[in-house]
Structure formats: C-alpha cells, structure tokens
Protein backbone atom coordinates (compact mmCIF):
# COMPACT_ATOMS: atom_id res chain seq x y z
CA UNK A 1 0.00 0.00 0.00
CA UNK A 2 1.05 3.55 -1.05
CA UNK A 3 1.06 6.55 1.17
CA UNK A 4 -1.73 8.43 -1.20
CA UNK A 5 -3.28 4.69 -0.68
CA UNK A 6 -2.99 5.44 2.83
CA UNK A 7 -3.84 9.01 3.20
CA UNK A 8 -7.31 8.15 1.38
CA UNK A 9 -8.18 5.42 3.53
CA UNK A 10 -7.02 6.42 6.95
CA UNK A 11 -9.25 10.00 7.02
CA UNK A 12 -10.44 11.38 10.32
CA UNK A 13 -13.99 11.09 9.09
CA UNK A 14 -13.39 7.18 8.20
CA UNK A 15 -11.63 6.35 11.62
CA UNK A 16 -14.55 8.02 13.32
CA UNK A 17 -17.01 5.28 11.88
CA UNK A 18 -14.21 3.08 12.92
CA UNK A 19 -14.88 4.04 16.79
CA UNK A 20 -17.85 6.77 16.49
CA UNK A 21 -18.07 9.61 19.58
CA UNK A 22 -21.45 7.90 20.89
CA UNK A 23 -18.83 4.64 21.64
CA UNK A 24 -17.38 6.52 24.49
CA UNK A 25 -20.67 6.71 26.43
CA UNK A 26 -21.58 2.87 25.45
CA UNK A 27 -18.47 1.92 26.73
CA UNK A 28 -18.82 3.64 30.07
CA UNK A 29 -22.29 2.36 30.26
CA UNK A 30 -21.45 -0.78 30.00
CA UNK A 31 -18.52 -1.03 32.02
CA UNK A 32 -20.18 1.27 35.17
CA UNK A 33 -23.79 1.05 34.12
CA UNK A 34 -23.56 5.10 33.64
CA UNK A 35 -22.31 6.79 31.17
CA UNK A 36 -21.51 9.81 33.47
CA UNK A 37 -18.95 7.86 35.21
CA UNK A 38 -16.62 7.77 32.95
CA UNK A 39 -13.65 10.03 32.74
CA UNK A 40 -12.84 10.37 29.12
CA UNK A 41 -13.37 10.28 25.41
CA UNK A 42 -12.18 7.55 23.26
CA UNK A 43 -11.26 8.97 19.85
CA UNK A 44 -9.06 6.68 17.14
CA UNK A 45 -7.21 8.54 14.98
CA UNK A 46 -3.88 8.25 12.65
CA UNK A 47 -0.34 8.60 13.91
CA UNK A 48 1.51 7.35 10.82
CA UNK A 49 2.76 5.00 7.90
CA UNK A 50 6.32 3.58 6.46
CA UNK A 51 6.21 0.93 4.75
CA UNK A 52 3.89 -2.15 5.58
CA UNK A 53 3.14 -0.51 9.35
CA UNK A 54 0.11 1.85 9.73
CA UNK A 55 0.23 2.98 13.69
CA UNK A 56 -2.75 4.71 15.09
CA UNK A 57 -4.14 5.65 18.21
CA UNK A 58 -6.86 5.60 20.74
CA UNK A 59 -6.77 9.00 22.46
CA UNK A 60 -8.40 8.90 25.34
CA UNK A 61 -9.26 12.57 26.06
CA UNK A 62 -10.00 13.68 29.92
CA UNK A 63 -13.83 14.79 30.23
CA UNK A 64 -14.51 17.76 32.18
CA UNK A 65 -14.70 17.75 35.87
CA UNK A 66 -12.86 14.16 36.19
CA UNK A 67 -9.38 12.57 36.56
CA UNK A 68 -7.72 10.71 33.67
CA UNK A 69 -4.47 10.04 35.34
CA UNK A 70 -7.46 8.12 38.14
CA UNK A 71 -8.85 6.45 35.59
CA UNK A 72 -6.65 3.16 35.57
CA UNK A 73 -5.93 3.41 31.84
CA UNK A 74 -2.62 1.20 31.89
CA UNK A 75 -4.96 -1.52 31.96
CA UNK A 76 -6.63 -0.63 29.11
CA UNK A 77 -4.51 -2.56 26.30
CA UNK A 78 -5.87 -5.21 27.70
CA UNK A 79 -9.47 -4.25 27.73
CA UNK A 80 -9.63 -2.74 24.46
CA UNK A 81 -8.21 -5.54 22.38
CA UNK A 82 -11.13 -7.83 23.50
CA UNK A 83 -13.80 -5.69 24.33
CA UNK A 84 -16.94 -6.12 21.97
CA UNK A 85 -18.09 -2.11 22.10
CA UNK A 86 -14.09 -1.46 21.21
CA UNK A 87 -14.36 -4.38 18.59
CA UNK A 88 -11.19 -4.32 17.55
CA UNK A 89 -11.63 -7.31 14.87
CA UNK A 90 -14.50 -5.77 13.52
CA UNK A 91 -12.32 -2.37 12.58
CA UNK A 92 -9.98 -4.91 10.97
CA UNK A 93 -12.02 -6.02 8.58
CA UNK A 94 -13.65 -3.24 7.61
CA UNK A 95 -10.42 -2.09 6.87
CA UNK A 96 -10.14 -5.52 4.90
CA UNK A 97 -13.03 -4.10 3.21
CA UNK A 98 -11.78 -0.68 2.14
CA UNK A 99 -8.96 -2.57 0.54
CA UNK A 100 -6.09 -2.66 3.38
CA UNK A 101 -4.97 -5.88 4.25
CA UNK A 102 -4.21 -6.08 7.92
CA UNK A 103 -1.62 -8.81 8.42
CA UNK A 104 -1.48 -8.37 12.29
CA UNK A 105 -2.44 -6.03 14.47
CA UNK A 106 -1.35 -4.98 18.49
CA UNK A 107 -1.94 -2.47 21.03
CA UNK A 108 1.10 -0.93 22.83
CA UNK A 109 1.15 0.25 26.39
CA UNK A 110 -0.82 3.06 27.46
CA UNK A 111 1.31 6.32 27.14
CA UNK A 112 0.90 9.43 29.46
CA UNK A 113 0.86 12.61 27.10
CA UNK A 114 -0.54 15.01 29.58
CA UNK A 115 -2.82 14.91 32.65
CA UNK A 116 -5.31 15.10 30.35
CA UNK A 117 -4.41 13.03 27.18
CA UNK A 118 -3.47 9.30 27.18
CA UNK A 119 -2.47 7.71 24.08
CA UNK A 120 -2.90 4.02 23.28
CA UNK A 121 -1.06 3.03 19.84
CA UNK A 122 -2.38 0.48 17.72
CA UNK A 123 0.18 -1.12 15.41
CA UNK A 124 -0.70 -2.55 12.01
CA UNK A 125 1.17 -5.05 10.24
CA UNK A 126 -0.17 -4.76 6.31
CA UNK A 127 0.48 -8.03 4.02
C-alpha cells in the first residue's frame, strides 16, 4: 500500500465510523452502568505509515470535571483488544473491506501525554 493509498483510507472522518463519539458513552455504560462515570473520550485517529506498518491511536481525552491520570488506563490494552463495544476485529475487517490488508495487528502500552491526554497506539502489520 502507497502513502496516497494510505492518506485516502485512513481520514479522520473514516476512523470516526471506525470508533464513532457515541462509543465513548456505550463503553462507560457498559462497564459502570452510567455513562456519566466515565472520565474520558475515546477517539481513534492516525499517527503514521512507512512501509507495511500503519500505527494509530486511541486517544483517550480527559472529560470535564474528572481525573484521567485516576482512571486506571494502563490496563486498558488489555481491555480494548477484546472488548466487543471497542471491537477491535471488527475495525480490521472493515479495513479488509476498504482494501487494506491487515496482516497483524497490536496495542502498545498506554502512554501518558498530559494529565489530560493518554495515548494508546495500535500497530498494524499490512500483508
């Protein structure tokens, strides 16, 4: 895959059917019961491309009024790659779908940008 290839396929707009806004709130509510309780957003976006490895990330964006760095988001690695609201394998194949063939994919550890950004990369092997 090219890097126009990838610059049409990985667009903000596409990434956010990937993991839509509303996801945030499911995920809370299903995690806590209530939405409210959670302490931040969960946005996927694009980090970069060389070769055959695409590397995004789930930002996880501190919501007014709460604590991100309380949140327990080194955990979350874990979490996301098998939760079914994060759906992980279902983003893979729509990517299948759009024409990028994801070899393998991982998460990397949880990485403390600010007290009120966490990153978590995603790491995408292409065939």
């Amino acid at each position: 895959m090219d890097y126009a290839t990838v610059n049409d396929v990985f667009t903000q707009d596409f990434l956010d059917t990937l993991l839509p806004a509303e996801r945030s709130d499911q995920f809370f509510e299903a995690l806590y019961g209530d939405a409210s309780e959670g302490a931040y957003d969960i946005r996927l976006e694009f980090l970069s491309a060389k070769a055959k490895r695409v590397v995004l990330a789930f930002n996880l964006t501190k919501r007014a009024g709460k604590c991100l760095v309380c949140s327990l988001t080194y955990g979350l690695p874990t979490v996301f790659s098998k939760h079914p609201l994060i759906n992980i394998k279902g983003m893979m194949e729509q990517l299948n779908e759009k024409g990028v063939a994801v070899k393998n994919w991982r998460l990397g550890e949880t990485e403390e940008n600010s007290s009120s950004l966490h990153i978590i990369p995603l790491y995408l092997e292409l065939e």
